[in-house]
N, C-alpha and C. Protein backbone atom coordinates (compact mmCIF):
# COMPACT_ATOMS: atom_id res chain seq x y z
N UNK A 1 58.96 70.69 58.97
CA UNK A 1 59.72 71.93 58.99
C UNK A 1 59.65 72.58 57.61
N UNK A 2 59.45 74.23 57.66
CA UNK A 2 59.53 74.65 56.04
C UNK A 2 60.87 75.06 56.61
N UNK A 3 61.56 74.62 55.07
CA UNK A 3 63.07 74.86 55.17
C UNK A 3 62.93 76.31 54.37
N UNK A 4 62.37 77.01 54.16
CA UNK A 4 62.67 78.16 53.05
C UNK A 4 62.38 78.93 54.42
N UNK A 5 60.96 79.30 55.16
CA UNK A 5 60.86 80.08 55.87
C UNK A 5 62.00 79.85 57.06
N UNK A 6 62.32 78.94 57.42
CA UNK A 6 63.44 78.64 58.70
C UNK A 6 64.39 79.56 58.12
N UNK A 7 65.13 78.88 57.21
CA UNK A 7 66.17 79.71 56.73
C UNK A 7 66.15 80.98 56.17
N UNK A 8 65.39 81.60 56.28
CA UNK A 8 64.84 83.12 55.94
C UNK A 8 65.21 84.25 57.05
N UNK A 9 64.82 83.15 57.97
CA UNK A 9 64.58 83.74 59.39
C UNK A 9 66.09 84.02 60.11
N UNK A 10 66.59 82.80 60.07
CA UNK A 10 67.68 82.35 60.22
C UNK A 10 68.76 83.50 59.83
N UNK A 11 68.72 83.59 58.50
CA UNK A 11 70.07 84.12 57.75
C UNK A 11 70.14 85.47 57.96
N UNK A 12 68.85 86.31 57.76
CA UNK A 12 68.46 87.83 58.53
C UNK A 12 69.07 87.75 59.89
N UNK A 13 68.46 87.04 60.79
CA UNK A 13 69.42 87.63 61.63
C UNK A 13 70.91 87.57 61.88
N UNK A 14 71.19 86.56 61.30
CA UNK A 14 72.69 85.88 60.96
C UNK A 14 73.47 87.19 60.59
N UNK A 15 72.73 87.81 59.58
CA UNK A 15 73.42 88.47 58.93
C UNK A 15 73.44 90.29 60.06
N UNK A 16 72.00 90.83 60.21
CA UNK A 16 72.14 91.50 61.10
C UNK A 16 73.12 91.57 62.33
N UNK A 17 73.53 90.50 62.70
CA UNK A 17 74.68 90.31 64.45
C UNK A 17 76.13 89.98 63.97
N UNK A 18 75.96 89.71 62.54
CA UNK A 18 77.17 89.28 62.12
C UNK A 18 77.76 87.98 62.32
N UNK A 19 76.96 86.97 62.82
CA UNK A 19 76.94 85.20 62.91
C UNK A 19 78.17 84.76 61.70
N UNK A 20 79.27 84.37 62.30
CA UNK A 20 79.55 83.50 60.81
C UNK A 20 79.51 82.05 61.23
N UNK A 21 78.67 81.74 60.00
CA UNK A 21 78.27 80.16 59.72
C UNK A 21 78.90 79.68 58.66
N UNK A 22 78.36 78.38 58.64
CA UNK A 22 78.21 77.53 57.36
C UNK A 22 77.05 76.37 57.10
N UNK A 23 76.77 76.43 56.87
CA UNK A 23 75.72 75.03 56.70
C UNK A 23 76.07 74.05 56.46
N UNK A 24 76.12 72.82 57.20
CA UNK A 24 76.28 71.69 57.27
C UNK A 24 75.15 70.80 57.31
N UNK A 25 75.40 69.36 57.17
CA UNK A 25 74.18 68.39 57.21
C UNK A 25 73.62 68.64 56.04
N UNK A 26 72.58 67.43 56.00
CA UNK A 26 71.74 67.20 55.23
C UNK A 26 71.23 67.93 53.84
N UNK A 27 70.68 69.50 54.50
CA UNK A 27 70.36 70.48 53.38
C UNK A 27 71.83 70.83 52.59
N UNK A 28 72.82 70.91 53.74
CA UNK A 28 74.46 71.12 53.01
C UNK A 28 74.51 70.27 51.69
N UNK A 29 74.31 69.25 51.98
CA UNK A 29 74.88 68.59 50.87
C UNK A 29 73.78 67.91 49.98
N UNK A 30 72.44 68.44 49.74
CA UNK A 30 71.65 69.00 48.84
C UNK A 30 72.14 69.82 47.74
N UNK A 31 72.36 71.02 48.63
CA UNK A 31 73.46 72.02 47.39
C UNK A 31 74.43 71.78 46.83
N UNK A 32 75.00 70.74 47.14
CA UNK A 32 76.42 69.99 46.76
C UNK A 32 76.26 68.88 45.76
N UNK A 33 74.35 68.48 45.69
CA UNK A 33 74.17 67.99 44.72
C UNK A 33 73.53 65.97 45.34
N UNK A 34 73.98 66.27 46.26
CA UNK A 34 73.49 64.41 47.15
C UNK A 34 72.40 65.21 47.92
N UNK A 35 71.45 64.10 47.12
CA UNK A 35 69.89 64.25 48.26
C UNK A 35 69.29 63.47 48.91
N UNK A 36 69.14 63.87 49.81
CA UNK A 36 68.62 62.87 50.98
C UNK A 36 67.70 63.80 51.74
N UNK A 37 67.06 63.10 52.56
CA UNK A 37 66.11 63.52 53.21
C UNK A 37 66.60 64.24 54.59
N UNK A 38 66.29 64.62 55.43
CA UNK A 38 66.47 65.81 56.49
C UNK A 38 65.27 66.38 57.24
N UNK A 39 65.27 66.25 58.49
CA UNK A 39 64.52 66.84 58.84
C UNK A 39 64.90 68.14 59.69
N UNK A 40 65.98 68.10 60.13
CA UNK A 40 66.54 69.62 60.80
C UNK A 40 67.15 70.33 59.54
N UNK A 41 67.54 71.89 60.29
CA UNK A 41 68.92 72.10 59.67
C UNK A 41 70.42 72.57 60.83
N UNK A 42 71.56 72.32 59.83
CA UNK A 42 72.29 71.85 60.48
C UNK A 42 73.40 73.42 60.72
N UNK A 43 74.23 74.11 61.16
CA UNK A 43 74.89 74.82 61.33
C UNK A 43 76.11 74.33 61.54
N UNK A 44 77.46 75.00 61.45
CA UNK A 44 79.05 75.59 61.57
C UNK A 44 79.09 76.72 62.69
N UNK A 45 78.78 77.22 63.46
CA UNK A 45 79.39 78.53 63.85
C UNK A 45 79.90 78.37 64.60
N UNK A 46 81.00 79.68 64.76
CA UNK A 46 81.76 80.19 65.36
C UNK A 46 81.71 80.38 66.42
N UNK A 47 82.53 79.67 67.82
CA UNK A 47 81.99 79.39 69.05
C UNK A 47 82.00 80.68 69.98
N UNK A 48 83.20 82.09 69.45
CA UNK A 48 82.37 83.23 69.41
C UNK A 48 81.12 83.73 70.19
N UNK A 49 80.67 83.39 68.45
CA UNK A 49 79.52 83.96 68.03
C UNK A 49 78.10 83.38 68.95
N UNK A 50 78.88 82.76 69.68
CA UNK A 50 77.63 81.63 70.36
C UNK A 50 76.38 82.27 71.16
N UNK A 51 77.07 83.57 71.91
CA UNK A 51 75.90 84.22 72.80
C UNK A 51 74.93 85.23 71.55
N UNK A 52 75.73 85.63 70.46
CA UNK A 52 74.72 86.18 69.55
C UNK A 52 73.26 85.00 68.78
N UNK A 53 74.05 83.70 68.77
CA UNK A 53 73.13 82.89 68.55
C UNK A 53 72.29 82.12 69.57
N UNK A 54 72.48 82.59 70.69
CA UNK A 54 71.69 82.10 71.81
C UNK A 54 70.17 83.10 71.77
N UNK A 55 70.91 84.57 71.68
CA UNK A 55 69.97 85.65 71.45
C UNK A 55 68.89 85.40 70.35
N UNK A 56 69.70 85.27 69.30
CA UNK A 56 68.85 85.00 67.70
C UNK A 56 68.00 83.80 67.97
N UNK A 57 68.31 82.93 68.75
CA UNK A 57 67.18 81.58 68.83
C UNK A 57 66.12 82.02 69.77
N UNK A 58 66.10 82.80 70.68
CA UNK A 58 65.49 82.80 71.91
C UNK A 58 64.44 83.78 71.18
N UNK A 59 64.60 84.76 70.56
CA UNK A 59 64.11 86.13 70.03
C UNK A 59 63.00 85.61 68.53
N UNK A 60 63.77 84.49 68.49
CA UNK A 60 62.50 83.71 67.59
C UNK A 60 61.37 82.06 67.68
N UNK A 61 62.01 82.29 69.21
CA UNK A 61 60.94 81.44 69.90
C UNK A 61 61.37 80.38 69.92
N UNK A 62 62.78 79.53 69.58
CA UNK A 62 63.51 78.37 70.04
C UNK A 62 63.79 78.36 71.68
N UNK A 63 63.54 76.92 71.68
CA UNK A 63 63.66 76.86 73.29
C UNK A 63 65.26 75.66 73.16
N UNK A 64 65.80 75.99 74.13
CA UNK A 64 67.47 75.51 74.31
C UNK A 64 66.58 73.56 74.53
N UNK A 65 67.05 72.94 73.67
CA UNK A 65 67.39 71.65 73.80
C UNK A 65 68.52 71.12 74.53
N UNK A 66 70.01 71.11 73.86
CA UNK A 66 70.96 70.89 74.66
C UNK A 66 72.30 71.15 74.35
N UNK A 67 73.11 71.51 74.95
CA UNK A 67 74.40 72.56 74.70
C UNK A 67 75.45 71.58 75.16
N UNK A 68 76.19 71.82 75.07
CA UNK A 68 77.50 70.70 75.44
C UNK A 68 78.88 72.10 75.00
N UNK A 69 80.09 71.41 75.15
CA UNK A 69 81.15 72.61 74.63
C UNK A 69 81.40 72.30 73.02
N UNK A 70 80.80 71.40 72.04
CA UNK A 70 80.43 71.12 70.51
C UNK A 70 79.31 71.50 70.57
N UNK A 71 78.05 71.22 70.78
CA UNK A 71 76.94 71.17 70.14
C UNK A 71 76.01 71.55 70.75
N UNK A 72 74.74 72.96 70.02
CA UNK A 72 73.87 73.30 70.43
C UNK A 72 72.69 72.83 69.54
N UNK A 73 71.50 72.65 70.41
CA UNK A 73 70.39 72.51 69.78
C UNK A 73 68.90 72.96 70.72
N UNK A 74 68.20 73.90 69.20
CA UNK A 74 67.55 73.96 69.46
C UNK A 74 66.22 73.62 68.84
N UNK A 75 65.18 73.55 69.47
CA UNK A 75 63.75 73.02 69.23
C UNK A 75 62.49 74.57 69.04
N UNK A 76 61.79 74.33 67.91
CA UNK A 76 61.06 75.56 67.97
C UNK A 76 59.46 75.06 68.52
N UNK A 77 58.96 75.39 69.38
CA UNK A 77 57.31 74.91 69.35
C UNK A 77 56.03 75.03 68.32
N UNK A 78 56.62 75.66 67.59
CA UNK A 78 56.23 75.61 66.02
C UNK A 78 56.80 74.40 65.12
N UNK A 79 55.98 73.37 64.57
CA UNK A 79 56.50 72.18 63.80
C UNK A 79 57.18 73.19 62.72
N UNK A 80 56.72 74.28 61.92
CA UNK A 80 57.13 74.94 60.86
C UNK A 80 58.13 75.31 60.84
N UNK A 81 58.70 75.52 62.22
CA UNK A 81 60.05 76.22 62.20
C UNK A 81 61.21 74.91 63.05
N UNK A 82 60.80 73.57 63.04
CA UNK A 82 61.46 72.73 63.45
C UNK A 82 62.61 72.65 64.52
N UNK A 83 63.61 71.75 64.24
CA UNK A 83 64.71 72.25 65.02
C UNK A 83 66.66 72.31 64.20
N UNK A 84 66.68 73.05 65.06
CA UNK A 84 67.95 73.82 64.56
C UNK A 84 69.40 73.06 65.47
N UNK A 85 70.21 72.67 64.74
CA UNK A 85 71.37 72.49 65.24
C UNK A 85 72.88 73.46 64.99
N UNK A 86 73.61 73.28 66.05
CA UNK A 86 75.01 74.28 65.62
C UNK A 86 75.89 73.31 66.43
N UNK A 87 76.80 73.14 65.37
CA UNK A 87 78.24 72.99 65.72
C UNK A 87 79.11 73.83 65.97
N UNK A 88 79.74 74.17 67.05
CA UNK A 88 80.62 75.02 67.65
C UNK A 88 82.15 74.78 66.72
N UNK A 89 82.20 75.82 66.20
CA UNK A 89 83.86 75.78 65.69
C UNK A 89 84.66 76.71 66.47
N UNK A 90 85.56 75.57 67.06
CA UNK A 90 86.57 76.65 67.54
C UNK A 90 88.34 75.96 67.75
N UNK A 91 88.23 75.04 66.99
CA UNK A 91 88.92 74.02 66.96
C UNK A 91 89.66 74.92 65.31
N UNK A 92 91.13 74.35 65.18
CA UNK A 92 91.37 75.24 63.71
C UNK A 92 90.79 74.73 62.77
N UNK A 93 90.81 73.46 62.43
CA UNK A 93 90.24 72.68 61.23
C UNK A 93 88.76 73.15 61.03
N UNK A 94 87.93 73.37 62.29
CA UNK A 94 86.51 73.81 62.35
C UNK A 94 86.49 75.39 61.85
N UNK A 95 87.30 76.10 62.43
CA UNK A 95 87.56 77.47 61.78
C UNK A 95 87.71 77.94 60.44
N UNK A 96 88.97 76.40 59.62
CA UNK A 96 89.29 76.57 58.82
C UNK A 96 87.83 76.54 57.62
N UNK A 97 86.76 75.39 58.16
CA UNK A 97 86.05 75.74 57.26
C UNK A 97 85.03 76.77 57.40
N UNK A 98 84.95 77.31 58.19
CA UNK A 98 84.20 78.17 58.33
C UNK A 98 84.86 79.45 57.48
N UNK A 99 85.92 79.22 56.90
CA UNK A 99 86.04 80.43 56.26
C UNK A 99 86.43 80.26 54.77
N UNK A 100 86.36 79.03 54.74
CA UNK A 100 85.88 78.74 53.07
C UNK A 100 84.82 78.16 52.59
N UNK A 101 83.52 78.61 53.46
CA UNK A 101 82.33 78.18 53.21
C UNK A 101 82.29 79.23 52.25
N UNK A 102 81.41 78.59 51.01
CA UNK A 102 80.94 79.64 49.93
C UNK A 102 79.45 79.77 49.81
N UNK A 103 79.24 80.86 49.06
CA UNK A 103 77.75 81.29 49.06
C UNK A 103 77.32 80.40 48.02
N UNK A 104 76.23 80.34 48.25
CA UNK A 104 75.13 78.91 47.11
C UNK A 104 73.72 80.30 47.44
N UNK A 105 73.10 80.05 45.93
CA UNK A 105 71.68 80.29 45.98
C UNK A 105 70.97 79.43 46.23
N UNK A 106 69.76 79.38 46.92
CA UNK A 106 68.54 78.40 47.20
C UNK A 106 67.39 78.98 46.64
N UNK A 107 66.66 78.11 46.73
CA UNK A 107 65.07 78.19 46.75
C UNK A 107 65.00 78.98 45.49
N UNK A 108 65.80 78.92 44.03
CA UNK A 108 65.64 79.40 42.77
C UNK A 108 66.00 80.98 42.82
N UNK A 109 67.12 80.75 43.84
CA UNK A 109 67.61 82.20 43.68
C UNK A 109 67.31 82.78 44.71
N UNK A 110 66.36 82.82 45.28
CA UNK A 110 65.58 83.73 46.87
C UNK A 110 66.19 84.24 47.62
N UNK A 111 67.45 83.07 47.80
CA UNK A 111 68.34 83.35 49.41
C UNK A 111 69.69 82.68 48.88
N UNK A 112 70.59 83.11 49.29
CA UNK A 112 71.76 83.02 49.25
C UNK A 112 72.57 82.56 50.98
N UNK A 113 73.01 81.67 51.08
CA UNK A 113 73.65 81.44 52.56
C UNK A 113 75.02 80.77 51.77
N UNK A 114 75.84 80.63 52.92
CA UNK A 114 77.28 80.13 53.24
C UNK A 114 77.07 78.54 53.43
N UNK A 115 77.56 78.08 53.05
CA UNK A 115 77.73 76.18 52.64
C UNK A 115 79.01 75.96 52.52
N UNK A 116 79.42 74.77 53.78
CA UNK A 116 80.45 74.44 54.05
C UNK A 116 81.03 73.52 52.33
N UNK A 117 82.25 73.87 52.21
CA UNK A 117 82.87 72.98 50.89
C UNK A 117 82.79 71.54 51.17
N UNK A 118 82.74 70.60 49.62
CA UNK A 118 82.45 69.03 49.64
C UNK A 118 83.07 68.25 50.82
N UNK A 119 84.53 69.12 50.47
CA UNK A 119 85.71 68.32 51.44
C UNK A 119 85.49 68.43 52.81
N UNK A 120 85.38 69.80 53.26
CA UNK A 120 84.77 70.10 54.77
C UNK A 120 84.09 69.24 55.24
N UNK A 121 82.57 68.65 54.48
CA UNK A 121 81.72 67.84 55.18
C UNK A 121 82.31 66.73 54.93
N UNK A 122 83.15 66.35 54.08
CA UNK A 122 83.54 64.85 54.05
C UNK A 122 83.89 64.62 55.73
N UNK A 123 84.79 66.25 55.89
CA UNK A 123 85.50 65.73 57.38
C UNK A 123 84.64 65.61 58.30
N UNK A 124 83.58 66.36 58.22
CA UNK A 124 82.76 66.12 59.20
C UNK A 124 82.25 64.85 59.72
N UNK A 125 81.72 64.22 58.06
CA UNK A 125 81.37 63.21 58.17
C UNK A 125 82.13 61.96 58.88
N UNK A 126 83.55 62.24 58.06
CA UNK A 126 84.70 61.50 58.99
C UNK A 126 84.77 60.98 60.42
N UNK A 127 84.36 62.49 61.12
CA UNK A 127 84.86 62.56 62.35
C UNK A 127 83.33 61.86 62.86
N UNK A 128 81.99 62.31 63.03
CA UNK A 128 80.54 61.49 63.12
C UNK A 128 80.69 60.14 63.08
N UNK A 129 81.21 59.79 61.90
CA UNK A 129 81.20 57.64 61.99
C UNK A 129 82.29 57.15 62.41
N UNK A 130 83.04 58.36 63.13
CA UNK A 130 84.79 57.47 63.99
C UNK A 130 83.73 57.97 65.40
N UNK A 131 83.31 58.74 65.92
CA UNK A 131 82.72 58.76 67.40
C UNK A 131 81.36 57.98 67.09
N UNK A 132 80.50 57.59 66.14
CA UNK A 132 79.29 56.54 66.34
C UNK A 132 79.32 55.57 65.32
N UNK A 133 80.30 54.54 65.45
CA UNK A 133 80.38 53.54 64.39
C UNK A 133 79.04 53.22 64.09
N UNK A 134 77.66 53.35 64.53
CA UNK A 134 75.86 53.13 64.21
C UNK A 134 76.04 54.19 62.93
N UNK A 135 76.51 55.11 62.60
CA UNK A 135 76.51 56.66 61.21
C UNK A 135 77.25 55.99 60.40
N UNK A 136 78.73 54.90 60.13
CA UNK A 136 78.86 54.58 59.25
C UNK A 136 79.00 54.23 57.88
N UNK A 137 77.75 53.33 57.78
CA UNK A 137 76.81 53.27 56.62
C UNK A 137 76.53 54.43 55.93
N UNK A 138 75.90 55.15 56.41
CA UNK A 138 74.83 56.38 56.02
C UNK A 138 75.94 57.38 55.87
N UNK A 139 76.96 57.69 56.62
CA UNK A 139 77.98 58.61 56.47
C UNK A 139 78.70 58.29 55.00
N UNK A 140 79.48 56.97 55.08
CA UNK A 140 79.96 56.61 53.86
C UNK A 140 79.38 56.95 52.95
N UNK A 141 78.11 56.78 52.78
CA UNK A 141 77.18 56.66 51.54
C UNK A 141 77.37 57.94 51.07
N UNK A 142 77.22 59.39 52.18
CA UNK A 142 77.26 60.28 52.09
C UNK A 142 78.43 60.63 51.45
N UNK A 143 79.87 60.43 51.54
CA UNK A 143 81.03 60.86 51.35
C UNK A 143 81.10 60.30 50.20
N UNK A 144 80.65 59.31 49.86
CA UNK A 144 80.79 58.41 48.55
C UNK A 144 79.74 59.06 47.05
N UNK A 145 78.63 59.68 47.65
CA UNK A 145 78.16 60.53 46.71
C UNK A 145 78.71 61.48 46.08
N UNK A 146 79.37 62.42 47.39
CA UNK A 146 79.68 63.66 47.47
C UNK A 146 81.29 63.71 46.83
N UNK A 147 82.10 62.23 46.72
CA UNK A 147 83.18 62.12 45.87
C UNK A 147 82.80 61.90 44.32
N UNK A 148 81.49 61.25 44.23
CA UNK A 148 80.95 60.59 42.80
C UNK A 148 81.10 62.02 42.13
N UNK A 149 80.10 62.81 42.51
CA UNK A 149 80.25 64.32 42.00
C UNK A 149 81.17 65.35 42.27
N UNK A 150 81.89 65.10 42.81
CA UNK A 150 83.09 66.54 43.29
C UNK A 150 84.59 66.03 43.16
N UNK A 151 84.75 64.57 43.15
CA UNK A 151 86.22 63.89 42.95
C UNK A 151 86.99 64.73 42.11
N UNK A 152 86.93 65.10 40.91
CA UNK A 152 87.92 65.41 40.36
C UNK A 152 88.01 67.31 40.54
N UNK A 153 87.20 67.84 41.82
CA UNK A 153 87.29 69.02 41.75
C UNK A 153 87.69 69.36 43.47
N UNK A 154 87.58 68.28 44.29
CA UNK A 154 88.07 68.48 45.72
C UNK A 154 89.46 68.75 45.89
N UNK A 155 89.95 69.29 47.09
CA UNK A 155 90.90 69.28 47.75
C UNK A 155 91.50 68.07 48.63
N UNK A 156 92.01 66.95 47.70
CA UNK A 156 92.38 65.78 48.14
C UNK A 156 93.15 65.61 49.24
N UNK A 157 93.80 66.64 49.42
CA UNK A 157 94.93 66.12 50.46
C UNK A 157 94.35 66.92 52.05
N UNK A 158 93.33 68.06 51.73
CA UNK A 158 92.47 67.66 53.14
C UNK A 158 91.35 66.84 53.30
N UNK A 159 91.23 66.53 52.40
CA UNK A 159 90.54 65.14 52.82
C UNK A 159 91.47 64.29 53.58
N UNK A 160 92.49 64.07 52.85
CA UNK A 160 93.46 62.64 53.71
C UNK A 160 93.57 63.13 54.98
N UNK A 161 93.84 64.59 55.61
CA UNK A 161 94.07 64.98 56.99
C UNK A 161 92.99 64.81 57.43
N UNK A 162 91.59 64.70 56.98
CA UNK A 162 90.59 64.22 57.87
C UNK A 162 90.77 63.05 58.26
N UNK A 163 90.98 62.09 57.42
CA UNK A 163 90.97 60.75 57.30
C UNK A 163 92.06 60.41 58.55
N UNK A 164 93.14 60.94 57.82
CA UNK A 164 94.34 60.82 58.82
C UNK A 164 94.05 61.04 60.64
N UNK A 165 93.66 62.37 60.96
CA UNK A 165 93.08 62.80 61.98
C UNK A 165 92.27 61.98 62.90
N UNK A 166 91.86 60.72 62.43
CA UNK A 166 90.39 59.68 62.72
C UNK A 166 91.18 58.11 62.57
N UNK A 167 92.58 57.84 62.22
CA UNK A 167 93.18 56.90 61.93
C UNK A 167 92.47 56.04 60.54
N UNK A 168 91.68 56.93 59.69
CA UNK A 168 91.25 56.07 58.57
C UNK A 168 92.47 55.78 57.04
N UNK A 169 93.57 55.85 57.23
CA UNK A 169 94.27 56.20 56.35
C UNK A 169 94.00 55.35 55.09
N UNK A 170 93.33 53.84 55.48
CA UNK A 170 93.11 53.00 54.34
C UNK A 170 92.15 53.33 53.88
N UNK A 171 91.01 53.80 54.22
CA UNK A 171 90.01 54.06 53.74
C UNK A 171 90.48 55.26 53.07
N UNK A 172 90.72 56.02 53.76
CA UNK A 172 91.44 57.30 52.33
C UNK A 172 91.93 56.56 51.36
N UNK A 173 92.54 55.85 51.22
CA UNK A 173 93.28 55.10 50.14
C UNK A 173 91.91 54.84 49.15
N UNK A 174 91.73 53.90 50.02
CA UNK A 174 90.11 53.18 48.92
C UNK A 174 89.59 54.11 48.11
N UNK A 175 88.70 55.23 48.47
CA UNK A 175 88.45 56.18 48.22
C UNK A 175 89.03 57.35 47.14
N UNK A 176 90.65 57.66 47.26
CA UNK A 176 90.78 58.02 46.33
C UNK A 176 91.61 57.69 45.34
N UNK A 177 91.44 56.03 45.33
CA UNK A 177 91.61 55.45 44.16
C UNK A 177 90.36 55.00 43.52
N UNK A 178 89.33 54.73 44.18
CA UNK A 178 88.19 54.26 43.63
C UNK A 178 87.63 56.22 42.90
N UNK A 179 87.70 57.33 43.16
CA UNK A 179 87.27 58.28 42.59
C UNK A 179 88.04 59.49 42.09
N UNK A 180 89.54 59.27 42.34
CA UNK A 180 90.41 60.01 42.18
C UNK A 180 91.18 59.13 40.56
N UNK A 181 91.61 58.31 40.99
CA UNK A 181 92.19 57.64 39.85
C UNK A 181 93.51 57.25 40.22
């Protein structure tokens, strides 16, 4: 997948229909400074906004993978333009970040998109390794980076409502005593 041309493509029309997103996953938390590898990219939107992004995928040659009332995905028949995921927010907490996603530059300035905050994906992450204890590992690791670098600048106490939300309350504990202090 080229992630520069995907997201090129992507954000134009995003921006033309008026899509509000955020970027989540993998490339998300690239910009946040934890790198890891990825092979999709990942979306936030607004469950809304969903028939404008049904349009915007179809109009650029994504074919519908699979929809559920959370999660759409789609597949492009072009390897270059890979596949695309969206999380449906329509839940408040999902709303909530969707509207304190902030703008990040990419690609040395080129493009500018909306990126969900550290804490947001922590919850995300939260909620992923409480429905597939197999993400776990890899989730933790994730949240554990993303505290190494952002601890003393997050919003601690929604973090704990994620935590809380998922019955992890000890692990919140661990966490922000091991990076909080």
């Amino acid at each position: 997948m080229d992630f520069r041309r995907t997201a090129e493509r992507l954000l134009k029309a995003f921006e033309m229909e008026g899509v509000r997103y955020g970027l989540i996953g993998g490339f998300a938390l690239g910009l946040w400074g934890v790198h890891r590898s990825t092979v999709d990219i990942d979306f936030l939107v607004h469950r809304d906004d969903l028939p404008k992004v049904d349009r915007i995928m179809r109009a650029l040659g994504y074919e519908s993978r699979f929809r559920s009332e959370n999660v759409s995905q789609f597949t492009s028949p072009l390897a270059v333009f890979g596949e695309v995921d969206f999380l449906h927010a329509f839940r408040e907490a999902a709303v909530g970040m969707l509207e304190r996603a902030e703008e990040r530059e990419v690609f040395s300035g080129a493009l500018t998109l909306r990126v969900v905050r550290p804490e947001d994906l922590i919850g995300l992450k939260v909620q992923a390794m409480t429905n597939d204890e197999r993400r776990q590992a890899g989730d933790l690791a994730d949240i554990e980076a993303l505290l190494d670098l952002h601890g003393k600048t997050v919003d601690w106490e929604r973090i704990e409502g994620y935590f809380a939300l998922f019955d992890g309350e000890h692990l919140f504990a661990a966490l922000k005593e091991k990076y909080h202090g």
